[in-house]
Protein backbone atom coordinates (compact mmCIF):
# COMPACT_ATOMS: atom_id res chain seq x y z
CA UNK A 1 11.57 7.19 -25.25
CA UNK A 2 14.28 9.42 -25.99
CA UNK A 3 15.98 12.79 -25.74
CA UNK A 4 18.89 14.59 -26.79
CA UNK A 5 21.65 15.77 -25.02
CA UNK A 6 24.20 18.24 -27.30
CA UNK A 7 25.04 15.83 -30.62
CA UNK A 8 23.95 12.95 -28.09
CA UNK A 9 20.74 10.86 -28.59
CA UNK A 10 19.93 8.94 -25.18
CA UNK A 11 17.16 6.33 -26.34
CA UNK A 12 15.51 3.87 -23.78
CA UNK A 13 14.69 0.37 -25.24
CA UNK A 14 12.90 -2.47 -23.73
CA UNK A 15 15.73 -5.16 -22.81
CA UNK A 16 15.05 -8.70 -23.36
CA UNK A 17 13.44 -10.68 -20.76
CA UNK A 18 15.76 -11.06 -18.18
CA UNK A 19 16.84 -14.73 -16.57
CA UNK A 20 14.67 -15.95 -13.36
CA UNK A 21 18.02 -15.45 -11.78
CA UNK A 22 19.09 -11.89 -13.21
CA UNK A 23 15.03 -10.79 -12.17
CA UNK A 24 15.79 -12.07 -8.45
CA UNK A 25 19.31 -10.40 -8.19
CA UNK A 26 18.39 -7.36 -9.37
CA UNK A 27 16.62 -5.97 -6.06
CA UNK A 28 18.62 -7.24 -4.05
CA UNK A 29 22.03 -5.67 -5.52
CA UNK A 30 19.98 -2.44 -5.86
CA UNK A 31 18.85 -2.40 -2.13
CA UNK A 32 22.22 -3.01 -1.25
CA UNK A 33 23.51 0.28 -3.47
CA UNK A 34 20.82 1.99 -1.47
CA UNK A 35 22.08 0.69 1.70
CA UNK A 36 25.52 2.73 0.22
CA UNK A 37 24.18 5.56 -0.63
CA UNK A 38 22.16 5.80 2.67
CA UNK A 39 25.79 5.17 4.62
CA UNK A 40 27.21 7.74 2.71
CA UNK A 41 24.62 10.29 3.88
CA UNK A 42 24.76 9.19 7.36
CA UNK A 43 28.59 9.45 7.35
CA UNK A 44 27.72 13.43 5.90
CA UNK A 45 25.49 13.98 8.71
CA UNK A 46 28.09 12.79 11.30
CA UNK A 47 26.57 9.46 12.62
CA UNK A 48 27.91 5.31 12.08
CA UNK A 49 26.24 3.56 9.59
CA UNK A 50 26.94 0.51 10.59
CA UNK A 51 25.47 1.34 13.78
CA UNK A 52 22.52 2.70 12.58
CA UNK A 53 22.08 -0.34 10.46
CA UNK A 54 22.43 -2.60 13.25
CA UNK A 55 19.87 -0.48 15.09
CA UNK A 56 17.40 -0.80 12.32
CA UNK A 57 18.11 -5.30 12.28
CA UNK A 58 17.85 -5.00 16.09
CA UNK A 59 14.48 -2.49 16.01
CA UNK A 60 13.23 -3.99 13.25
CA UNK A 61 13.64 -7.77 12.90
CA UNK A 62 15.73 -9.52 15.31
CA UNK A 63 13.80 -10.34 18.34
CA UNK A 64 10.05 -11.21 19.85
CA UNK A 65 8.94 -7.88 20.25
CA UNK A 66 10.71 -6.27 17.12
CA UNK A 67 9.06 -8.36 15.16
CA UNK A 68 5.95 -8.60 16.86
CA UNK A 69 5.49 -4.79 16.14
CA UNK A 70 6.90 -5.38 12.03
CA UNK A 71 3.77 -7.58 11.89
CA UNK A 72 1.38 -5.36 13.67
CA UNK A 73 2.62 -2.55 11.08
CA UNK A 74 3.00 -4.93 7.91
CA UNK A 75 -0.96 -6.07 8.10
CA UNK A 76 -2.72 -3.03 6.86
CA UNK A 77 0.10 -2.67 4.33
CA UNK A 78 -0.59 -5.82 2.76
CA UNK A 79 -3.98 -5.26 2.45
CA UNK A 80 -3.48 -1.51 1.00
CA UNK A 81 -0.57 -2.50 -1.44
CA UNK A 82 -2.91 -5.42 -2.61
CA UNK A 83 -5.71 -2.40 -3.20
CA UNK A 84 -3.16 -1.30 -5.42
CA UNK A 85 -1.96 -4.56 -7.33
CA UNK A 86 -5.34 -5.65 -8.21
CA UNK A 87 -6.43 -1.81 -9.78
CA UNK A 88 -2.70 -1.59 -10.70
CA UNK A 89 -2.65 -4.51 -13.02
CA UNK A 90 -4.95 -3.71 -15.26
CA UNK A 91 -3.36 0.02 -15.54
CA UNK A 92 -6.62 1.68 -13.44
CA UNK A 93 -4.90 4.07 -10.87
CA UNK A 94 -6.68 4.17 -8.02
CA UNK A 95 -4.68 6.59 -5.35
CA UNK A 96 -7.67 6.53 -2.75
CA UNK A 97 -6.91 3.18 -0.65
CA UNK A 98 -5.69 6.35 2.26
CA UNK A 99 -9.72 7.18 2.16
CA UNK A 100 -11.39 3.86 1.62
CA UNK A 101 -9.26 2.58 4.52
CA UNK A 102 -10.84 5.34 6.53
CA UNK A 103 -14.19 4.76 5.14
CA UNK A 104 -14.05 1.13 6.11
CA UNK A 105 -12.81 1.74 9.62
CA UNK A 106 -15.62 4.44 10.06
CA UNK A 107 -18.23 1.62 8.99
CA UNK A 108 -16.23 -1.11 10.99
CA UNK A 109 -16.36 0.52 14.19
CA UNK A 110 -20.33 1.88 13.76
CA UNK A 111 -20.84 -1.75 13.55
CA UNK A 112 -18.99 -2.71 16.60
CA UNK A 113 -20.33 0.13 18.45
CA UNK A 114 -24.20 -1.05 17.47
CA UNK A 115 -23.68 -4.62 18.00
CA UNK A 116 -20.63 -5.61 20.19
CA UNK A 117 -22.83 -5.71 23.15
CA UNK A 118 -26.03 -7.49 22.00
CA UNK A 119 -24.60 -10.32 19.99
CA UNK A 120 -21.40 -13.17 20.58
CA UNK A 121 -17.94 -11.81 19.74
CA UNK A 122 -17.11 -13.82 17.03
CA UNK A 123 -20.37 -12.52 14.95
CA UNK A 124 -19.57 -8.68 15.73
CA UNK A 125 -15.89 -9.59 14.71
CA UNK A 126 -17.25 -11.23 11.08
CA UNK A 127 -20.31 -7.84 10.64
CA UNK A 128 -17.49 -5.60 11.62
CA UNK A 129 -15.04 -6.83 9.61
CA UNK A 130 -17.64 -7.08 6.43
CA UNK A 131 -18.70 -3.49 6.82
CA UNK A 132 -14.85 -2.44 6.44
CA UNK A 133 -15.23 -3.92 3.29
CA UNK A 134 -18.34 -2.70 1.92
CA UNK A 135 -17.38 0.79 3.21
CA UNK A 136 -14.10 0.83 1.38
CA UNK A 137 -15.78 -0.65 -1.85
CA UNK A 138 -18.68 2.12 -1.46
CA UNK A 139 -15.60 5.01 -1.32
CA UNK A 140 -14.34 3.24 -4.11
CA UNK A 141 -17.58 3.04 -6.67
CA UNK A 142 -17.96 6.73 -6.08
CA UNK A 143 -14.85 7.31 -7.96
CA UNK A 144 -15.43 3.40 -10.21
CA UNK A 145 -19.02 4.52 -11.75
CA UNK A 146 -18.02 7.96 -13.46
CA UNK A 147 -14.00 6.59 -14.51
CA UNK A 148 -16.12 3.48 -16.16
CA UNK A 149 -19.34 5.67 -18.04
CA UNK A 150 -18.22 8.90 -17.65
CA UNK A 151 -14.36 8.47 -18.56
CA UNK A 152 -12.85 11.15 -15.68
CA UNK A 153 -9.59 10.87 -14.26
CA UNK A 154 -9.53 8.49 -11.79
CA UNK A 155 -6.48 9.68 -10.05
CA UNK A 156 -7.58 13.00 -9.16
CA UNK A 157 -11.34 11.44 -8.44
CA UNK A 158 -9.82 8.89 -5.62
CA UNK A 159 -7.02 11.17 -4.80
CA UNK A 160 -9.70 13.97 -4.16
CA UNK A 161 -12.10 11.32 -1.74
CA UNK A 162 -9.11 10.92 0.41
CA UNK A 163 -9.31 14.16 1.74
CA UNK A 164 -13.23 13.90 1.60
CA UNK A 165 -12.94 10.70 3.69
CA UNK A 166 -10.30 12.46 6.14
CA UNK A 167 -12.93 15.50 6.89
CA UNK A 168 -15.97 13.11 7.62
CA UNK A 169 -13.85 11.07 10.40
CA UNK A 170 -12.48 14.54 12.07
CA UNK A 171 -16.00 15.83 11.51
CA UNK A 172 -17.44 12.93 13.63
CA UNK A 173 -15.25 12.51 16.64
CA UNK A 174 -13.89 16.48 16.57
CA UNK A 175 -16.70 18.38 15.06
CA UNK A 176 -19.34 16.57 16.28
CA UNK A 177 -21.82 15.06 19.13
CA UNK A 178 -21.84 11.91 17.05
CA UNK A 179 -22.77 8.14 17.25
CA UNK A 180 -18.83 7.67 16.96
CA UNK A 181 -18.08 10.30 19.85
CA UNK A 182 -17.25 9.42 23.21
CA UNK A 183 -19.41 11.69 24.72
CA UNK A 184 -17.99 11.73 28.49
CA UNK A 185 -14.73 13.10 26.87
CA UNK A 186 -15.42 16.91 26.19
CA UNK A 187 -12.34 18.78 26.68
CA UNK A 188 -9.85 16.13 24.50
CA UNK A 189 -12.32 14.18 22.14
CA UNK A 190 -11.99 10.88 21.13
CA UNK A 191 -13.79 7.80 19.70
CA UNK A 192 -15.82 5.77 21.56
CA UNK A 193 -14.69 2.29 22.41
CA UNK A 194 -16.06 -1.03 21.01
CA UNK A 195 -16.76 -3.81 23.31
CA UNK A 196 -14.49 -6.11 24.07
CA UNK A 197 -15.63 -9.00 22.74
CA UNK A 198 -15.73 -7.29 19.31
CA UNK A 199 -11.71 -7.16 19.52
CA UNK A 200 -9.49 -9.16 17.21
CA UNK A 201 -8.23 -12.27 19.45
CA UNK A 202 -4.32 -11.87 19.28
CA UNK A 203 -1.96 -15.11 19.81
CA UNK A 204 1.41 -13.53 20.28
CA UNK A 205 1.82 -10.60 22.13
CA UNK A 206 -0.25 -8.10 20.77
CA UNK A 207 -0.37 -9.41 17.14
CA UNK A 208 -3.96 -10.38 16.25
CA UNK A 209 -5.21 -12.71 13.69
CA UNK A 210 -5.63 -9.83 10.91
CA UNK A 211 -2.58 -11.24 9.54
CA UNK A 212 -3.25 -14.18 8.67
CA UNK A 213 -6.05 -12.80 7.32
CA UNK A 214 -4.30 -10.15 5.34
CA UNK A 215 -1.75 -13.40 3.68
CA UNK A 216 -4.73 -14.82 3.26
CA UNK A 217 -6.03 -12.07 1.22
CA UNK A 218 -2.61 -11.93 -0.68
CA UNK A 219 -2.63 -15.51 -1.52
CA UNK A 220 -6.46 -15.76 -2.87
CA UNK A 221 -5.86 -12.37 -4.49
CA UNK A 222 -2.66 -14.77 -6.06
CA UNK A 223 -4.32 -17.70 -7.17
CA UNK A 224 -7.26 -15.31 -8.56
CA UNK A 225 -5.28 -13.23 -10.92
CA UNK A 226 -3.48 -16.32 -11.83
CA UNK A 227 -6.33 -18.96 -12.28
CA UNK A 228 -9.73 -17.83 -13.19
CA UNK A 229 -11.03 -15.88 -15.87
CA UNK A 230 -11.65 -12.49 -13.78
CA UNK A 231 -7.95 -12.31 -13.71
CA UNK A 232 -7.43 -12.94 -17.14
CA UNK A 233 -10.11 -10.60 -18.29
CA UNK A 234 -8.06 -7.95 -16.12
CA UNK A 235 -4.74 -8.41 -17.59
CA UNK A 236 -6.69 -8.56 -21.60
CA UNK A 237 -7.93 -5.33 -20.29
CA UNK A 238 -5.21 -3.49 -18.99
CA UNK A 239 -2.92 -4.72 -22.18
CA UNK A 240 -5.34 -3.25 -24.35
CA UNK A 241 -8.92 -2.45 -23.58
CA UNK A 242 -10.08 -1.72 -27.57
CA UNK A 243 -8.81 -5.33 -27.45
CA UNK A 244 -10.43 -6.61 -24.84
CA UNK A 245 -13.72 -5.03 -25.67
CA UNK A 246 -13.28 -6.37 -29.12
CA UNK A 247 -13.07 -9.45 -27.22
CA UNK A 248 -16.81 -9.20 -26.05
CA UNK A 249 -15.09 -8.39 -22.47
CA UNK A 250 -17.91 -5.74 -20.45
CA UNK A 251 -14.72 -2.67 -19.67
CA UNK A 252 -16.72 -0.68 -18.41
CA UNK A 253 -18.43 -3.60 -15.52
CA UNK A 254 -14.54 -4.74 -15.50
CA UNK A 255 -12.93 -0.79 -14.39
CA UNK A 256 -16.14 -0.90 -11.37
CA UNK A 257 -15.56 -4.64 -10.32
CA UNK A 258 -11.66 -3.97 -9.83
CA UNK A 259 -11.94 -0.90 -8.06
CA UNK A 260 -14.54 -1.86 -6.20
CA UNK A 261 -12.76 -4.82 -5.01
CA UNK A 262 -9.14 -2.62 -4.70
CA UNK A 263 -11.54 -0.19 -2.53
CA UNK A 264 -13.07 -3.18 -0.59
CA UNK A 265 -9.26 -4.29 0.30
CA UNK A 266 -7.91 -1.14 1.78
CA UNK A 267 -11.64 -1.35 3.61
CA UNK A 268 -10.57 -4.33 5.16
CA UNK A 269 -7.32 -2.97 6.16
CA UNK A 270 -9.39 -0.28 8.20
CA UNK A 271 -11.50 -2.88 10.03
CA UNK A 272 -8.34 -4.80 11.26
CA UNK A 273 -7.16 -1.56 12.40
CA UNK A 274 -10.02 -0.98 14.50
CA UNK A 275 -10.34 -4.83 15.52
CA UNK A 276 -7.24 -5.41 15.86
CA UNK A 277 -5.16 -2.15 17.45
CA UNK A 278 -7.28 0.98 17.91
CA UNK A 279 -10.37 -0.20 19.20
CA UNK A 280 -12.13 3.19 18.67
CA UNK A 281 -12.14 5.56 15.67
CA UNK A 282 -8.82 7.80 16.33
CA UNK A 283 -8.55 10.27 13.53
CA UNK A 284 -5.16 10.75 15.14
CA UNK A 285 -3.96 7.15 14.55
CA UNK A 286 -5.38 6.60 11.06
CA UNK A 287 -3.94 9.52 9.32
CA UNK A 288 -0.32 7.69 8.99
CA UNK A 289 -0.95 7.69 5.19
CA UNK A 290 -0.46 3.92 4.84
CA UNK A 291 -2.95 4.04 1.70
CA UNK A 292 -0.23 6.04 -0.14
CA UNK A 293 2.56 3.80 1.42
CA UNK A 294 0.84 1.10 0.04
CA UNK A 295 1.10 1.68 -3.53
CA UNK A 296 4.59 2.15 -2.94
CA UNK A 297 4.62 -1.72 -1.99
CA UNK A 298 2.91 -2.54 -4.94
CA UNK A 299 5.57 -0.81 -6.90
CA UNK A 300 8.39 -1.95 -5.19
CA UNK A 301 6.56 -6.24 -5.38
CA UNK A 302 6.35 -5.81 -9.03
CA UNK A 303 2.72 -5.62 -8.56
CA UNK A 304 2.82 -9.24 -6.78
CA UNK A 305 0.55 -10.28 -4.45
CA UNK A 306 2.93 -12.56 -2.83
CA UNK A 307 5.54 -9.97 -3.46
CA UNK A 308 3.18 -7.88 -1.40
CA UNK A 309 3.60 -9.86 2.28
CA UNK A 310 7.53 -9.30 1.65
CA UNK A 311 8.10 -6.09 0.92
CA UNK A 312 5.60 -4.69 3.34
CA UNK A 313 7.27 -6.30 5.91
CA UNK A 314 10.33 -4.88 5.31
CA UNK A 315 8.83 -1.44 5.26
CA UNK A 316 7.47 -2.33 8.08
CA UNK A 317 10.36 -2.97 10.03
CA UNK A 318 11.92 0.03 8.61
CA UNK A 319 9.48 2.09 9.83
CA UNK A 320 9.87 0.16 13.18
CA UNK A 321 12.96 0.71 13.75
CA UNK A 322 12.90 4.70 13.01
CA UNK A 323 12.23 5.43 16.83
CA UNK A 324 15.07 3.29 17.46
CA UNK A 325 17.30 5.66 14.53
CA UNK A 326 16.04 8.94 16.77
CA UNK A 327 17.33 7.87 19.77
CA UNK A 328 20.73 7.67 18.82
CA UNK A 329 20.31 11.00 17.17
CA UNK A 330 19.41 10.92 13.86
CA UNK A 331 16.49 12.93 13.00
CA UNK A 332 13.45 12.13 11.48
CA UNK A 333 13.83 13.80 8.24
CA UNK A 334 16.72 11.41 7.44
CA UNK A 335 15.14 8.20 8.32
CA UNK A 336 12.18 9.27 6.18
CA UNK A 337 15.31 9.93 3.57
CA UNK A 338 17.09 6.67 3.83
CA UNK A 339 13.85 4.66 3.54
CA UNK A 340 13.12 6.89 0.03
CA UNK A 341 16.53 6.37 -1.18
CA UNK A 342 15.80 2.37 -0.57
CA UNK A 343 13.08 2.60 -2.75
CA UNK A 344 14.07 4.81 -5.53
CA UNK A 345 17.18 2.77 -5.76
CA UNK A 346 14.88 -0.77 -5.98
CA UNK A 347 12.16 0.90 -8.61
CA UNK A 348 15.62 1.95 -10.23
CA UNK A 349 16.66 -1.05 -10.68
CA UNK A 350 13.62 -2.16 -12.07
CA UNK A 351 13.31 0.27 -14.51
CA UNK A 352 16.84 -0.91 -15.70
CA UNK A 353 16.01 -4.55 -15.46
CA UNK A 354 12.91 -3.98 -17.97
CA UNK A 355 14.96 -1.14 -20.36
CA UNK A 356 18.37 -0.86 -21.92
CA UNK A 357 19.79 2.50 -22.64
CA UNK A 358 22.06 3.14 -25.88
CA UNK A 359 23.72 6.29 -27.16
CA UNK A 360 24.37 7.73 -30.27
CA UNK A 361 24.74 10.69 -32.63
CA UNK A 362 21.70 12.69 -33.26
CA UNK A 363 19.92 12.43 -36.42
CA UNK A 364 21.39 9.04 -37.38
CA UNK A 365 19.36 6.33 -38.50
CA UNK A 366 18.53 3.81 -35.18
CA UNK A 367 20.36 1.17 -36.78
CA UNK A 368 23.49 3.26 -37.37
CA UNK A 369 23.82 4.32 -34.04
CA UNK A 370 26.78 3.37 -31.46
CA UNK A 371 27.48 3.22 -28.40
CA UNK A 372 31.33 5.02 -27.20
């Protein structure tokens, strides 16, 4: 890549591989150059910094219930940047975990509603959770089947079913009389309320078990990529699929599977939702866009799955600790631009990590040019 600039030529080359110890400093020197350039923008706006950093430590991390809530927050962003790793990886963009998250906590909670009171808990809890999945991996084979034999976009098909997904859950609690609907609640409607014994069982505070089971996820999701031919066949394929179909590898069966199964994750993130914290279908509480803030994980974890837990607890806590950043009087359009910055400065520094940059006099040969 390249471009010209006067009698410049800026060219961007792909840098050598990097040391195991260059790779691991690089985010962390660039989130500390965002943690700069966000002081320096707090400092413009008239607040401390250092306070505000302390805030976000003290809101975000330090502390039972700080940390408590992190978790709470970091479990359906595992599950939706690991959506995006798995399609990621082999370079099939899926951008609709936002509506196969809703998808799945639709079917979740239809399942909970229909069952949670004939059959024991921990049965309802398993169905429940199940039908997350299949209704996320559903949301995502409407968009898999025509990308794989058809050959559409897939970003604008999954990006489109977002907002598809989005209008069927405000059609059934706010348009609606339907099975979802609490029906004794006319004037503010809401979704009706699974049983009790269909709810997630929590062991500290009000953090349930989905997060184990989203690590869980992350770490099978790890070893699979790594160890077994499935994950193999994806990376083949994303590298180069005339090569991997040379290969004798199915593409086509290989583009459904992994968007099925990226569909079936963010799925799963909706069912822990409803399991786990909302307990009904709240249109109100699911439109946070944590599909979309997902593949911003995945970006930042170098496409990781263990890289995944991390960093989405980190946003996590950022986004924690933003209540706590209001109250002392910074508004909400700068906390939404300090956690940006964060990012843009770590993808930054990727982008460097991977690519060198060299300068020289247009129209010379590549081998001729310098560098002043």
């Amino acid at each position: 890549m390249s471009f010209t600039i006067g009698t410049r030529e800026i060219l961007a080359e792909p840098r050598p591989l990097p040391s195991k110890t260059v790779r691991y400093l690089v985010p962390v020197l660039s989130l500390i150059v965002g943690l700069m350039i966000g002081a320096v923008i707090l400092l413009a706006s008239g607040h401390d910094p250092i306070a505000a950093y302390k805030e976000v430590a003290n809101r975000g991390f330090l502390g039972e219930l700080p940390m408590i809530g992190t978790l709470v927050i970091a479990t359906p962003l595992i599950l939706t940047g690991l959506a995006a790793v798995v399609a990621f990886r082999m370079k099939i963009w899926n951008i609709g975990a936002e509506g196969q998250l809703i998808i799945g906590a639709v079917a979740a909670s239809g399942v909970g509603l229909a069952l949670g009171e004939h059959l024991p808990g921990w049965i309802v809890i398993v169905l429940s959770l199940l039908a997350g999945v299949a209704g996320g991996a559903f949301w995502a084979a409407l968009a898999a089947l025509p990308r794989a034999y058809l050959n559409t976009d897939e970003v604008i098909s999954t990006l489109m079913l977002n907002f598809v997904a989005l209008s069927i859950m405000n059609y059934l609690i706010f348009s609606s009389v339907s099975f979802w609907r609490d029906a004794e609640r006319l004037t503010f409607p809401s979704g009706r309320f699974i049983a009790d014994t269909a709810f997630l069982p929590r062991f500290w505070g009000r953090l349930h078990i989905g997060i184990f089971i989203a690590i869980g996820a992350a770490v099978l999701l790890w070893w699979i990529l790594r160890s077994t031919k499935w994950g193999f066949e994806i990376e083949v394929t994303g590298d180069s699929g005339r090569a991997a179909a040379y290969a004798g590898i199915g593409v086509n069966r290989k583009i459904v599977s992994v968007l099925v199964v990226s569909g079936g994750l963010a799925g799963l993130a909706g069912g822990l939702e409803i399991g786990g914290v909302m307990h009904n279908l709240d249109p109100r509480a699911l439109s946070l866009g944590v599909g979309f803030t997902g593949i911003v994980v995945a970006a930042v974890a170098r496409l990781s799955p263990i890289g995944v837990i991390l960093v989405a607890i980190l946003v996590a806590g950022l986004n924690n600790s933003g209540v706590g950043l209001q109250t002392m009087g910074i508004p909400d359009d700068i906390v939404l631009l300090l956690e940006g910055i964060f990012f843009l400065c770590v993808v930054g520094g990727e982008w460097f990590l991977r690519n060198t940059i060299r300068i020289g006099v247009a129209g010379q040969p590549v081998g001729e040019r310098s560098v002043p």
